[in-house]
N, C-alpha and C. Protein backbone atom coordinates (compact mmCIF):
# COMPACT_ATOMS: atom_id res chain seq x y z
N UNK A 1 -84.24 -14.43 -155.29
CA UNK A 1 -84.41 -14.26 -153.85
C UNK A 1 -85.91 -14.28 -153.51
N UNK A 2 -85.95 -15.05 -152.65
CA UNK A 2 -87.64 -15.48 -152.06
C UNK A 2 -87.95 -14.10 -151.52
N UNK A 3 -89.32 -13.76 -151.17
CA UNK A 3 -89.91 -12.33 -151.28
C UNK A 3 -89.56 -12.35 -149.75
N UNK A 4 -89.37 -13.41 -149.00
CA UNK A 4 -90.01 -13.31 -147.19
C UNK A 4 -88.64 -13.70 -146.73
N UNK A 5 -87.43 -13.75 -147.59
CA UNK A 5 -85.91 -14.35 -147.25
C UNK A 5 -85.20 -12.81 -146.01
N UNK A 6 -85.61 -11.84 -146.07
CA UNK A 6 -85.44 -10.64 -144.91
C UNK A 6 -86.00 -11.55 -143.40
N UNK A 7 -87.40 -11.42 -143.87
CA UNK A 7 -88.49 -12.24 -142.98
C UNK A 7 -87.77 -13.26 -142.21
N UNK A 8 -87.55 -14.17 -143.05
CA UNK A 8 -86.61 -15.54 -142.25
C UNK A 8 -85.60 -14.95 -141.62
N UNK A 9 -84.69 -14.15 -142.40
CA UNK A 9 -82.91 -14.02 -141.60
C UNK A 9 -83.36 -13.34 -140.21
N UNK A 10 -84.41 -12.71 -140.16
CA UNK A 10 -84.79 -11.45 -138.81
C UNK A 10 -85.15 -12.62 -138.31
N UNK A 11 -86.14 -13.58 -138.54
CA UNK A 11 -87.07 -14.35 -137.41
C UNK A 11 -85.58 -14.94 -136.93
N UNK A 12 -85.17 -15.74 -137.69
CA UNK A 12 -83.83 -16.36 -137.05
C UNK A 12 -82.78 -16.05 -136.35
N UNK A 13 -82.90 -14.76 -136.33
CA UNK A 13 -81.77 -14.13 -135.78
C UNK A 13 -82.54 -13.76 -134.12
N UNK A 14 -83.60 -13.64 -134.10
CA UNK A 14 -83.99 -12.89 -133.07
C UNK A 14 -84.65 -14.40 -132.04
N UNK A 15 -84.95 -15.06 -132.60
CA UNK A 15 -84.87 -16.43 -131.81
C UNK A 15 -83.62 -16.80 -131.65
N UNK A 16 -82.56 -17.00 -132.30
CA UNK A 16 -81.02 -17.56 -132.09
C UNK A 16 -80.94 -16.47 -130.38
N UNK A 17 -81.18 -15.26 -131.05
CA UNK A 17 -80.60 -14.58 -129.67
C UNK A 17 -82.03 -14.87 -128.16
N UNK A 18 -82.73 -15.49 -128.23
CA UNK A 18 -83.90 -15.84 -127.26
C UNK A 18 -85.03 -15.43 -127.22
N UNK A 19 -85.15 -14.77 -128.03
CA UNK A 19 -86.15 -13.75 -128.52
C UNK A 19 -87.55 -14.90 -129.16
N UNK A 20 -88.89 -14.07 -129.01
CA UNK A 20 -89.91 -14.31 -129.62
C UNK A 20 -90.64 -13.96 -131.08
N UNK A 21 -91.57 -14.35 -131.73
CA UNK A 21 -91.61 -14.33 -132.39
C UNK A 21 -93.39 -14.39 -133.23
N UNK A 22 -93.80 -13.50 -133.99
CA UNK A 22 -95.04 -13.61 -134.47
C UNK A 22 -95.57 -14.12 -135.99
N UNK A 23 -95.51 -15.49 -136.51
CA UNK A 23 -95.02 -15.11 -137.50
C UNK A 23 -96.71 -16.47 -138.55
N UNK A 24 -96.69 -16.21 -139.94
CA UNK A 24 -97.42 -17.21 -140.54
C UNK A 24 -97.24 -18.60 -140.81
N UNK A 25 -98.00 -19.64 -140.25
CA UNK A 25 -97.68 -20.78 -140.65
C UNK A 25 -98.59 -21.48 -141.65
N UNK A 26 -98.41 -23.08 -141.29
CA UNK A 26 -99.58 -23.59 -142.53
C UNK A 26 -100.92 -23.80 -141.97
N UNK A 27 -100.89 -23.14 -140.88
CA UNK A 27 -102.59 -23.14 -140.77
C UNK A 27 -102.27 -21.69 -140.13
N UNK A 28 -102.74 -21.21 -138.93
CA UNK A 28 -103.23 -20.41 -138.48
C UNK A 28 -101.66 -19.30 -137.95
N UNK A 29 -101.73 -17.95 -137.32
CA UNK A 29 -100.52 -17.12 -137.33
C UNK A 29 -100.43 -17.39 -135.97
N UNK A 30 -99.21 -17.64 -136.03
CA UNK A 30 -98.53 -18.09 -134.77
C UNK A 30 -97.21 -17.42 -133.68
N UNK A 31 -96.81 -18.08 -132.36
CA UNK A 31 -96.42 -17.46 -131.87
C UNK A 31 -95.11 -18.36 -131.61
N UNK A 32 -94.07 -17.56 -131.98
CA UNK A 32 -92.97 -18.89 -131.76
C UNK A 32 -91.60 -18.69 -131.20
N UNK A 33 -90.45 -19.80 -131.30
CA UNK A 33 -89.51 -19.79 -130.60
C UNK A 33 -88.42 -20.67 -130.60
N UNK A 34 -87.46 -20.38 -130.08
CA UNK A 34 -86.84 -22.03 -130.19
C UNK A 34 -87.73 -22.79 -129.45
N UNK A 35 -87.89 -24.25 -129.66
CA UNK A 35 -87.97 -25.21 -128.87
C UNK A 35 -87.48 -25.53 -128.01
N UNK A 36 -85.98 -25.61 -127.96
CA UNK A 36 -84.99 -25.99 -126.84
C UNK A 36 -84.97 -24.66 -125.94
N UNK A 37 -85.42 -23.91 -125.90
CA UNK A 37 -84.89 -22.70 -125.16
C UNK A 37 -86.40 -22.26 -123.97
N UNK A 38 -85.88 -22.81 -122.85
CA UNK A 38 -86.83 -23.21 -121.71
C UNK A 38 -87.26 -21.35 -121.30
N UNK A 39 -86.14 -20.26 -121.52
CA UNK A 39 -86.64 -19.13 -120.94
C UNK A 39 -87.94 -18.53 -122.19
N UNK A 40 -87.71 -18.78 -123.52
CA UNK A 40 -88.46 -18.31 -124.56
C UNK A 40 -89.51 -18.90 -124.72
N UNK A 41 -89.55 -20.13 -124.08
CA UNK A 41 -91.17 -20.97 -124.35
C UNK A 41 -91.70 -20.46 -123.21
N UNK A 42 -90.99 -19.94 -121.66
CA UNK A 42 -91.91 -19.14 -120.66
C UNK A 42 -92.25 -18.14 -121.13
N UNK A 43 -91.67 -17.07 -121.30
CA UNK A 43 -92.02 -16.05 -122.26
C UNK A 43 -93.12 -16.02 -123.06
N UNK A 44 -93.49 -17.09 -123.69
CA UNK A 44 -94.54 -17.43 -124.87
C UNK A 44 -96.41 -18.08 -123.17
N UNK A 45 -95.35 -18.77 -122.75
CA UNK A 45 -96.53 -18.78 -121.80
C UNK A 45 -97.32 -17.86 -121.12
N UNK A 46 -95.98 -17.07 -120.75
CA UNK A 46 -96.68 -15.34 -120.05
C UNK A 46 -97.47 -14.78 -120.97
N UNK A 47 -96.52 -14.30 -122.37
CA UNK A 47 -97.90 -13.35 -122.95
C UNK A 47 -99.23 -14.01 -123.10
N UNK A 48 -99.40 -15.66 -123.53
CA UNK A 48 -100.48 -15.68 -123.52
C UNK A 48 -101.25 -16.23 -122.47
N UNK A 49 -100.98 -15.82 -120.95
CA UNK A 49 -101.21 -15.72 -120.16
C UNK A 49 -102.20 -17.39 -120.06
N UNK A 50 -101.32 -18.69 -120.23
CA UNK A 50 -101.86 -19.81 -120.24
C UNK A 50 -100.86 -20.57 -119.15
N UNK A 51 -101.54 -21.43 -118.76
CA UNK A 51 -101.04 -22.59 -118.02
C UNK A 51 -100.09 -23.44 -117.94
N UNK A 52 -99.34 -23.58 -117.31
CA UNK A 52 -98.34 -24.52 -117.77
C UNK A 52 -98.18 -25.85 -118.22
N UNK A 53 -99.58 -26.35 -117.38
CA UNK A 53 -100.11 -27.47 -118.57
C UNK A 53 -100.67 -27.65 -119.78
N UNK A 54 -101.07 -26.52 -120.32
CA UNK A 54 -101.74 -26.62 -121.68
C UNK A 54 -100.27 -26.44 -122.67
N UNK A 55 -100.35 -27.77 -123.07
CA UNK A 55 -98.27 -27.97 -123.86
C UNK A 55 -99.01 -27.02 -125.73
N UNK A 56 -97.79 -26.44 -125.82
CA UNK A 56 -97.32 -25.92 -127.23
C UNK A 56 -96.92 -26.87 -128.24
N UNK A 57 -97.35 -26.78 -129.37
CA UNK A 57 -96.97 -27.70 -130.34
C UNK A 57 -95.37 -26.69 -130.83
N UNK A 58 -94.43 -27.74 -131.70
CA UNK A 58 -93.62 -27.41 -132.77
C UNK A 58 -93.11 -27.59 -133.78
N UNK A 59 -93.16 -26.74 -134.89
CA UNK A 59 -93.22 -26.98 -135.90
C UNK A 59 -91.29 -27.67 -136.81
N UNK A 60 -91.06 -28.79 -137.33
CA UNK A 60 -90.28 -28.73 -138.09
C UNK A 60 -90.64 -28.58 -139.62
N UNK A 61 -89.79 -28.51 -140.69
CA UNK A 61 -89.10 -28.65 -141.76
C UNK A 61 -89.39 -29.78 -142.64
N UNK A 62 -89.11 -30.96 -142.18
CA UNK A 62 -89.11 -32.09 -142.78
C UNK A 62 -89.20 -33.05 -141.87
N UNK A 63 -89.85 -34.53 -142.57
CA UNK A 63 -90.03 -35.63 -141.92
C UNK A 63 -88.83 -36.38 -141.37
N UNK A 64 -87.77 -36.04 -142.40
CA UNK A 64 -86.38 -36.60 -142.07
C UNK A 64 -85.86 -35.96 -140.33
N UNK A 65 -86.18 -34.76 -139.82
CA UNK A 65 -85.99 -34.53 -138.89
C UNK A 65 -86.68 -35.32 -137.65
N UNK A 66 -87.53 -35.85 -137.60
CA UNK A 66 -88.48 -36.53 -136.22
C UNK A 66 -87.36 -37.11 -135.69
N UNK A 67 -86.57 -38.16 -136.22
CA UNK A 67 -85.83 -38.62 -135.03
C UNK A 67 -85.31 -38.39 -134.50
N UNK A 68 -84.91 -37.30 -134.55
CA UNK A 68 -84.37 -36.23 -133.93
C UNK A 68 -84.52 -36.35 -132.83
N UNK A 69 -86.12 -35.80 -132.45
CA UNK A 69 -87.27 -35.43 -131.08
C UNK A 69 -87.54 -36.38 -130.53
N UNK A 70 -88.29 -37.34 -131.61
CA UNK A 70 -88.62 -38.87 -131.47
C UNK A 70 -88.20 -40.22 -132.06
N UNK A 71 -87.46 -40.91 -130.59
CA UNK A 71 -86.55 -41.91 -131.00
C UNK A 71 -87.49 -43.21 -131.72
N UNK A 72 -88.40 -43.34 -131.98
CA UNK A 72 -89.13 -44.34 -132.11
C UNK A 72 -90.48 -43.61 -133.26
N UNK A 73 -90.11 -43.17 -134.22
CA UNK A 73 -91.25 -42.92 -134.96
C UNK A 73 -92.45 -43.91 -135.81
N UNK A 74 -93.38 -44.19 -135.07
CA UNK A 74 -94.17 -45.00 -135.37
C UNK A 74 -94.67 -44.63 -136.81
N UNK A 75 -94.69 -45.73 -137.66
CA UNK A 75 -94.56 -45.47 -139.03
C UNK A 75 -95.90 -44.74 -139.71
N UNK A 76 -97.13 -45.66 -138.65
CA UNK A 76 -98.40 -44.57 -139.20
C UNK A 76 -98.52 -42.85 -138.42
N UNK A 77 -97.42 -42.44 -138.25
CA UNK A 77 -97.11 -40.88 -138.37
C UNK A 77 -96.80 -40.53 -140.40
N UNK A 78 -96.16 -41.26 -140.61
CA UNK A 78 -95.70 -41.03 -142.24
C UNK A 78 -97.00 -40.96 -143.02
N UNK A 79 -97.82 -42.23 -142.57
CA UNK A 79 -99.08 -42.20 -143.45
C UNK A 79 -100.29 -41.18 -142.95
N UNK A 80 -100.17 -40.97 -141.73
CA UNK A 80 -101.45 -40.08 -141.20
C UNK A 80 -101.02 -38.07 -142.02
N UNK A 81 -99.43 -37.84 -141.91
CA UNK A 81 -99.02 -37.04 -142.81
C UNK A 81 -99.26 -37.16 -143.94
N UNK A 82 -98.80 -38.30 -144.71
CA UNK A 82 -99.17 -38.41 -146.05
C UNK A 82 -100.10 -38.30 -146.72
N UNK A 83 -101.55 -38.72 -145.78
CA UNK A 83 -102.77 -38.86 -146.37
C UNK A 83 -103.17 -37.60 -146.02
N UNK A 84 -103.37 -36.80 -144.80
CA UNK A 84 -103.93 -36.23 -144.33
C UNK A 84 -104.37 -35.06 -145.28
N UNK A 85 -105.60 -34.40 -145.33
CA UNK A 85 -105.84 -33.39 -146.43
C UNK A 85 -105.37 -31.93 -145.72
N UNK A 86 -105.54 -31.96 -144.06
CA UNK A 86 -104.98 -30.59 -143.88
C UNK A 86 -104.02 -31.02 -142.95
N UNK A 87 -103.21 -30.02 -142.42
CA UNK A 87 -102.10 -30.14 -141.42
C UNK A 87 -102.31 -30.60 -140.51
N UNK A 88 -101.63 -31.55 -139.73
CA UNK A 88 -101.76 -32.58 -138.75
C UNK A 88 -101.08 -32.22 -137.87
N UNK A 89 -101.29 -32.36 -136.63
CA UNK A 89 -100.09 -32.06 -135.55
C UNK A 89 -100.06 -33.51 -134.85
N UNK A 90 -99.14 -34.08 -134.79
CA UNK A 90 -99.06 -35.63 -134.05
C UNK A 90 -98.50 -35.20 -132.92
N UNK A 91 -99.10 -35.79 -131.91
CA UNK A 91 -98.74 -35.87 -130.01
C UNK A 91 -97.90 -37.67 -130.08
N UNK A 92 -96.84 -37.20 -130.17
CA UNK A 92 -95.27 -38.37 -130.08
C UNK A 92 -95.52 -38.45 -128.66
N UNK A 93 -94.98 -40.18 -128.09
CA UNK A 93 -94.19 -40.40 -127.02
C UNK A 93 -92.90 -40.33 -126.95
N UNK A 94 -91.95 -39.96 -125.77
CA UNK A 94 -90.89 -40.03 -125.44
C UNK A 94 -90.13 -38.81 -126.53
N UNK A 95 -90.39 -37.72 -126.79
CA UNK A 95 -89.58 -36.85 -127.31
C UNK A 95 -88.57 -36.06 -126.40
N UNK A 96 -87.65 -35.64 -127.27
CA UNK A 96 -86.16 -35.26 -126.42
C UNK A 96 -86.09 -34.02 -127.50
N UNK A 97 -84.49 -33.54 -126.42
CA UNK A 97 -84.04 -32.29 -127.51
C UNK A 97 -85.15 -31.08 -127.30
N UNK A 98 -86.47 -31.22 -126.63
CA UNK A 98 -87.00 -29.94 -126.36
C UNK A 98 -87.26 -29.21 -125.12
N UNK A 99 -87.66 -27.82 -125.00
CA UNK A 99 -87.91 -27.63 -123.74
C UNK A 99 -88.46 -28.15 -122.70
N UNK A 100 -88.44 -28.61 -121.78
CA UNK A 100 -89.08 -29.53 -120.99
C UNK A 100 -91.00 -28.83 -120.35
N UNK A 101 -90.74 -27.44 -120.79
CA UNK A 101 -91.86 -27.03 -120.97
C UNK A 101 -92.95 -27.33 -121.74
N UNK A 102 -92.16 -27.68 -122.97
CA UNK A 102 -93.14 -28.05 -123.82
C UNK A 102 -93.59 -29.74 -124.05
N UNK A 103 -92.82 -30.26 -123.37
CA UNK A 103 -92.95 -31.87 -123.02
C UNK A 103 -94.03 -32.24 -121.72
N UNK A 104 -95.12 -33.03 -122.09
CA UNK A 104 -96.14 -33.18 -120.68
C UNK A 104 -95.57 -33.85 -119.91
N UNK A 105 -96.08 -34.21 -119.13
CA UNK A 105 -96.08 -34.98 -118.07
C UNK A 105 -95.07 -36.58 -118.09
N UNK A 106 -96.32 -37.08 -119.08
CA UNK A 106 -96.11 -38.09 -119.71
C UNK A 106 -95.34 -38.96 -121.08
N UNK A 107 -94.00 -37.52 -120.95
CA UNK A 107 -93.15 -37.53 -121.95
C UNK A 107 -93.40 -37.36 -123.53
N UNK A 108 -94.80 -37.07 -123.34
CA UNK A 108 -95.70 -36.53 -125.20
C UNK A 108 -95.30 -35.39 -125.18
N UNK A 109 -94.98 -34.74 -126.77
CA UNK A 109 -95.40 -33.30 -127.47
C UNK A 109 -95.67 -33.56 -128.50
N UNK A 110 -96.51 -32.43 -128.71
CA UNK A 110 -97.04 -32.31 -130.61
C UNK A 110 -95.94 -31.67 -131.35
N UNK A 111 -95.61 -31.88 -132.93
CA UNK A 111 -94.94 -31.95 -133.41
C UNK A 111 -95.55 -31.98 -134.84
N UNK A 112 -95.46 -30.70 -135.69
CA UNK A 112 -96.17 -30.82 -136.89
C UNK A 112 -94.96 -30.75 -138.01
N UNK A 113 -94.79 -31.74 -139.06
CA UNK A 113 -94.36 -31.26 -140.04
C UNK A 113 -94.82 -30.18 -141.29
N UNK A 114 -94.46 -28.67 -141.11
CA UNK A 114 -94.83 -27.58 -142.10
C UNK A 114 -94.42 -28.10 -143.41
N UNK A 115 -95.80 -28.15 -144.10
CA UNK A 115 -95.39 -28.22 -145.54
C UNK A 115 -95.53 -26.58 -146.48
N UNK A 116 -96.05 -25.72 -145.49
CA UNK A 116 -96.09 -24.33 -146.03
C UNK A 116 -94.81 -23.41 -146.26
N UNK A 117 -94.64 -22.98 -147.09
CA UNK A 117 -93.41 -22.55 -147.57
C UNK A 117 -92.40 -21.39 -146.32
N UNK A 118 -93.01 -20.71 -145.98
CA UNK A 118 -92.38 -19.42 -145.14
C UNK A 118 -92.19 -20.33 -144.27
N UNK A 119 -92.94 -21.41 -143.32
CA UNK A 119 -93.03 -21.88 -142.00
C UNK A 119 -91.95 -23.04 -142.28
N UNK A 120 -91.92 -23.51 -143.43
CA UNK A 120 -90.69 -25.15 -143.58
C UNK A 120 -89.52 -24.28 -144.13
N UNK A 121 -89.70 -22.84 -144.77
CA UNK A 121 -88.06 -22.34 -144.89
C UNK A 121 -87.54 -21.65 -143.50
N UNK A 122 -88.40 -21.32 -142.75
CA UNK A 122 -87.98 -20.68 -140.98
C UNK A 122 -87.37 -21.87 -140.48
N UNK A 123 -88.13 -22.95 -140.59
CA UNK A 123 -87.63 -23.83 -139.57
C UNK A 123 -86.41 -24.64 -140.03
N UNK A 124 -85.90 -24.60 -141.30
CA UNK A 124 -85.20 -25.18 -142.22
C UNK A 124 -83.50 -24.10 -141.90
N UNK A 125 -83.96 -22.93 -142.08
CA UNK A 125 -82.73 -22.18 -141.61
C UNK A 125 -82.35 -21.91 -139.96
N UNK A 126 -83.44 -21.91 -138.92
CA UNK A 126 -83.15 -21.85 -137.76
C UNK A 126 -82.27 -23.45 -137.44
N UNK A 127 -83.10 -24.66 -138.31
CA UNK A 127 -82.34 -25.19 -137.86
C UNK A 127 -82.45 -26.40 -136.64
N UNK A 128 -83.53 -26.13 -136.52
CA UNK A 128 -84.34 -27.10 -135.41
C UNK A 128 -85.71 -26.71 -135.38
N UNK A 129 -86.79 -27.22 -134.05
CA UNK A 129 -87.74 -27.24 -134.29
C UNK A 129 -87.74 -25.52 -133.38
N UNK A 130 -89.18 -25.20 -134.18
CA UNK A 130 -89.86 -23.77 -133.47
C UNK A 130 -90.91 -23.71 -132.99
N UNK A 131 -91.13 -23.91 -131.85
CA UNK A 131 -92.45 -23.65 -131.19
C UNK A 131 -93.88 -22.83 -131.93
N UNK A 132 -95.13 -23.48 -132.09
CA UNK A 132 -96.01 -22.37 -132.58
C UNK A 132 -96.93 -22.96 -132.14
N UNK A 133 -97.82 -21.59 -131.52
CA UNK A 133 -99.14 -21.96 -130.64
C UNK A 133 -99.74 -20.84 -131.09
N UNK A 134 -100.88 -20.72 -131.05
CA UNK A 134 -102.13 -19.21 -131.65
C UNK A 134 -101.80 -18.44 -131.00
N UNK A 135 -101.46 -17.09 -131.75
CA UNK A 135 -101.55 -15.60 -131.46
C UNK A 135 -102.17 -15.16 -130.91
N UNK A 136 -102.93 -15.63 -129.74
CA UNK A 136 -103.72 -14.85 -129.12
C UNK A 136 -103.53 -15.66 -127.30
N UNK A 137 -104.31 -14.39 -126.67
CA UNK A 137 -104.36 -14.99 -125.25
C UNK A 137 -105.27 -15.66 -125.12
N UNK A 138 -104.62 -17.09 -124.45
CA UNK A 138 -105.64 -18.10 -123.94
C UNK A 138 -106.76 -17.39 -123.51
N UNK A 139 -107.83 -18.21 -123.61
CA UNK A 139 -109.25 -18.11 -123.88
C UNK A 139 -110.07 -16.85 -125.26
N UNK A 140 -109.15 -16.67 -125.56
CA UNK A 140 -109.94 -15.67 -126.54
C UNK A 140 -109.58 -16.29 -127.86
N UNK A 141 -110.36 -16.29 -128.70
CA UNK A 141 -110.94 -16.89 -130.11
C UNK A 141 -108.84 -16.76 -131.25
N UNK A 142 -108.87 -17.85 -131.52
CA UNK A 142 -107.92 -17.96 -132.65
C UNK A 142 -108.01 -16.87 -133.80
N UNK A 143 -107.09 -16.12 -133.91
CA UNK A 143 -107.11 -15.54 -134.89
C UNK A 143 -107.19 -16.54 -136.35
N UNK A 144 -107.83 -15.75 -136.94
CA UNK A 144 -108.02 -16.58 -138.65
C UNK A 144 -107.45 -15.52 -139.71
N UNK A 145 -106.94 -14.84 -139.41
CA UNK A 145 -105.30 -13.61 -140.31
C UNK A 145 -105.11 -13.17 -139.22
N UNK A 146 -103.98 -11.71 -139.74
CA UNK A 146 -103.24 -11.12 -138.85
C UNK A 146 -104.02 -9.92 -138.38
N UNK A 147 -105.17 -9.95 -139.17
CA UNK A 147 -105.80 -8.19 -138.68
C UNK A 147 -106.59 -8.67 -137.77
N UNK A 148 -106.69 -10.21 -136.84
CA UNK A 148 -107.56 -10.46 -136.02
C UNK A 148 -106.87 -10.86 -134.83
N UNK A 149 -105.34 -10.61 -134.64
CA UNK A 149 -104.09 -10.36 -134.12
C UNK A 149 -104.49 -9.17 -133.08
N UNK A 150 -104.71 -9.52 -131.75
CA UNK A 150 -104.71 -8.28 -130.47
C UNK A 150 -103.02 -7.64 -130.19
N UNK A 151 -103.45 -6.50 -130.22
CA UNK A 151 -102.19 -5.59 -129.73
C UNK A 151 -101.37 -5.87 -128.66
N UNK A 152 -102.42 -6.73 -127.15
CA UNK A 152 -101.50 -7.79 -126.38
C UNK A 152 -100.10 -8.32 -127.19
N UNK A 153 -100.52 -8.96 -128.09
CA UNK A 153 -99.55 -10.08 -128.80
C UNK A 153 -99.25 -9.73 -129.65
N UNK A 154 -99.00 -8.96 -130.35
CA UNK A 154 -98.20 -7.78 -131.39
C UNK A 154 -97.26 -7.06 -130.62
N UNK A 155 -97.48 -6.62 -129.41
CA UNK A 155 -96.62 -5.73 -128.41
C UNK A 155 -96.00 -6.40 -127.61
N UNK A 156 -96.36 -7.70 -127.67
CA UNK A 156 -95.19 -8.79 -126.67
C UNK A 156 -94.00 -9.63 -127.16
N UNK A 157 -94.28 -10.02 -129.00
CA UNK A 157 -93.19 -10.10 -129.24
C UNK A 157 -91.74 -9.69 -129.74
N UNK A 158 -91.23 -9.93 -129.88
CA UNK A 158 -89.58 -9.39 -130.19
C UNK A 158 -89.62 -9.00 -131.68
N UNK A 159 -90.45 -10.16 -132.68
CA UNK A 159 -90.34 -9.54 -133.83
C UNK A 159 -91.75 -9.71 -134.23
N UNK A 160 -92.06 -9.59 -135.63
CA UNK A 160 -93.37 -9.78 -136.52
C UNK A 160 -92.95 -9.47 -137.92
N UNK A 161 -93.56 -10.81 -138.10
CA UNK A 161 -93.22 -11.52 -140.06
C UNK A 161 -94.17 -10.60 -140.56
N UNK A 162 -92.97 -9.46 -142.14
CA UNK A 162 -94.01 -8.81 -142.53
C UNK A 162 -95.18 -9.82 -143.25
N UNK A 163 -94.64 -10.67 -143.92
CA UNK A 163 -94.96 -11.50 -144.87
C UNK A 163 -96.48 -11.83 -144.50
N UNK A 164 -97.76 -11.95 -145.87
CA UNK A 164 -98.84 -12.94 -145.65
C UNK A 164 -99.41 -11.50 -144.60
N UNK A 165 -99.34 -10.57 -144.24
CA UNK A 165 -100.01 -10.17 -143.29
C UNK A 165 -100.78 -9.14 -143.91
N UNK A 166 -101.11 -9.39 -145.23
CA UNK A 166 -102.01 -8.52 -145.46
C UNK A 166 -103.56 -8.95 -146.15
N UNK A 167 -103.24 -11.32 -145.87
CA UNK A 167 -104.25 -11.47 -146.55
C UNK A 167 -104.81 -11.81 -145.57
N UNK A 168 -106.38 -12.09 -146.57
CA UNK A 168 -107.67 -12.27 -145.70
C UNK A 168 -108.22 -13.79 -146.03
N UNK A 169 -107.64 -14.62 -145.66
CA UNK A 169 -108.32 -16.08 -145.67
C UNK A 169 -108.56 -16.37 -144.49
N UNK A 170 -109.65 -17.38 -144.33
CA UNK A 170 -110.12 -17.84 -143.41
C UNK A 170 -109.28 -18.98 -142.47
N UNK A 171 -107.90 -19.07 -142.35
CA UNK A 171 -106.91 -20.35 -141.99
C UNK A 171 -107.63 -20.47 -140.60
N UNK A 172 -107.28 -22.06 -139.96
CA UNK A 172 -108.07 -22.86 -139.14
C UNK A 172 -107.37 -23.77 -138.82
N UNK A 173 -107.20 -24.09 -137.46
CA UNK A 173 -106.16 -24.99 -136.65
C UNK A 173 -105.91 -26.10 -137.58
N UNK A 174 -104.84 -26.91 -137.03
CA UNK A 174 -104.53 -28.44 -137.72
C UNK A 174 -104.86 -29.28 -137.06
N UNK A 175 -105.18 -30.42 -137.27
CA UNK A 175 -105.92 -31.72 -136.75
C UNK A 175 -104.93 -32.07 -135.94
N UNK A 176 -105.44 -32.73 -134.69
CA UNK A 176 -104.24 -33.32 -133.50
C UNK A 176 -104.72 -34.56 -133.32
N UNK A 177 -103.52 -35.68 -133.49
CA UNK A 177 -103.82 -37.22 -133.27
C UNK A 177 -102.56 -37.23 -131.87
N UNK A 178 -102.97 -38.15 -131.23
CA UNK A 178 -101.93 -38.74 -130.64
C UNK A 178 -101.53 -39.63 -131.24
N UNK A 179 -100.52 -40.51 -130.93
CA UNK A 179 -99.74 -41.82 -131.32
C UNK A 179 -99.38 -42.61 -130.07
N UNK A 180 -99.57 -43.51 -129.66
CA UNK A 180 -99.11 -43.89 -128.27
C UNK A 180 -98.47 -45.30 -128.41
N UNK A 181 -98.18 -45.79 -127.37
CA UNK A 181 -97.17 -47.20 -127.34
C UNK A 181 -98.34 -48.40 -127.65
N UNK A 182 -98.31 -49.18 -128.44
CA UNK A 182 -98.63 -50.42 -128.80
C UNK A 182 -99.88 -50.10 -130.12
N UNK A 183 -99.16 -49.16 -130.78
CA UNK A 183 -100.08 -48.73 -131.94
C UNK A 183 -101.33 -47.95 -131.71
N UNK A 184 -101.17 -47.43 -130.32
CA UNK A 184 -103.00 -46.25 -130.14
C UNK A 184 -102.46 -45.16 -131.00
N UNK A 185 -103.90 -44.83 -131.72
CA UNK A 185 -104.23 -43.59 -132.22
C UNK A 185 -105.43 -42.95 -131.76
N UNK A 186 -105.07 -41.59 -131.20
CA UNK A 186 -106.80 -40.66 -130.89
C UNK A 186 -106.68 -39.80 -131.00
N UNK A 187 -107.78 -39.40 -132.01
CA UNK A 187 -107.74 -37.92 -133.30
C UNK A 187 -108.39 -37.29 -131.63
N UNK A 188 -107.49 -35.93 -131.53
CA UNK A 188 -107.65 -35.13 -130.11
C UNK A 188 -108.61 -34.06 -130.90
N UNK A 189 -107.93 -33.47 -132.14
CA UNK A 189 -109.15 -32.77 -132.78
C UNK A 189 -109.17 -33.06 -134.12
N UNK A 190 -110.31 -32.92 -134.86
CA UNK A 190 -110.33 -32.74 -136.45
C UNK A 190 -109.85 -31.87 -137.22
C-alpha cells in the first residue's frame, strides 16, 4: 500500500462530493478540483480572490486521456512533453468536457500531463481531469512548499494532502506553451 493511498481516497472523495482541495503536484502545491464542476472551480476563484479571466490549468494522468478534452491533439504536444526537461502545461484549442470557467474566451485551456506520482495517482483514481492553480492568493508570491502556504488557503479548503508537506525543496511553476491552429507554438512561460 502506497504511503499517500488515505491521501488519494480523502482527496477523491471530497472533490466527487464538490469539495476543494490543497494538495502536491509535479511542480508547485496546488489548489484543486474537479474540472467539470463549474460551482468548485468558482469556489477556487473566490479563495484566491482572482479574476475570472485569469483561466486555471488541469492536471491529467496520462497522455492517453487528451482526447478526451482535446479533439484534435496536435502531435508536437507528445514531443514538447516528451522532450521537455520540466513540466509543461500546454494551452489546447477547442477543449470540451470542462468547466466553462476554466475554458477562455477563445475556446483554449491549459492542460498538464502529471508525471509525479501522488498528482498522476489523484487524477488516475478521480478519474478525470483536476484543476490546479498555486496555493496562494492572486498577487502574492507562489508558494515553493507547504510551510510557505497562507492560512487564507489552508482555511478555505475542504481538505489538505498530508503527504510531501513536510519537505523543503525549492519546486517552481511549469513551462506554458500554447498550441494553436495551423501549427503556432508560443512558449507563454519558461
Amino acid at each position: 500500500m502506497k504511503e499517500y493511498a488515505d491521501d488519494v481516497k480523502k482527496a477523491v472523495q471530497v472533490m466527487r462530493d464538490g469539495g476543494i482541495i490543497l494538495y502536491p503536484t509535479d511542480t508547485i502545491w496546488g489548489i484543486g478540483c474537479d474540472a467539470a464542476n463549474s460551482a468548485a472551480v468558482r469556489r477556487i476563484f473566490e479563495l484566491k480572490k482572482r479574476s475570472d479571466s485569469k483561466a486555471m490549468l488541469s492536471l491529467i494522468d496520462s497522455d492517453a486521456k487528451l482526447a478526451y478534452y482535446v479533439p484534435d491533439v496536435p502531435d508536437v504536444a507528445y514531443d514538447l512533453m516528451d522532450l521537455s526537461e520540466k513540466p509543461v502545461t500546454i494551452i489546447y484549442d477547442n477543449v470540451r468536457h470542462m468547466a466553462p470557467e476554466l475554458v477562455a474566451d477563445d475556446g483554449s485551456a491549459g492542460i498538464r500531463v502529471t508525471k509525479e506520482d501522488f498528482s498522476r495517482e489523484l487524477c488516475a483514481r478521480f478519474g478525470g481531469a483536476v484543476v490546479s492553480t498555486s496555493a496562494n492568493v492572486s498577487g502574492e508570491p507562489s508558494p515553493h512548499n507547504f510551510r510557505e502556504i497562507s492560512d487564507v488557503i489552508l482555511e478555505g479548503v475542504d481538505y489538505v494532502v498530508s503527504y510531501r508537506q513536510n519537505e523543503n525543496i525549492q519546486a517552481s511553476a511549469s513551462s506554458i506553451v500554447k498550441l494553436g491552429s495551423g501549427g503556432l507554438v508560443k512558449v507563454i512561460r519558461e
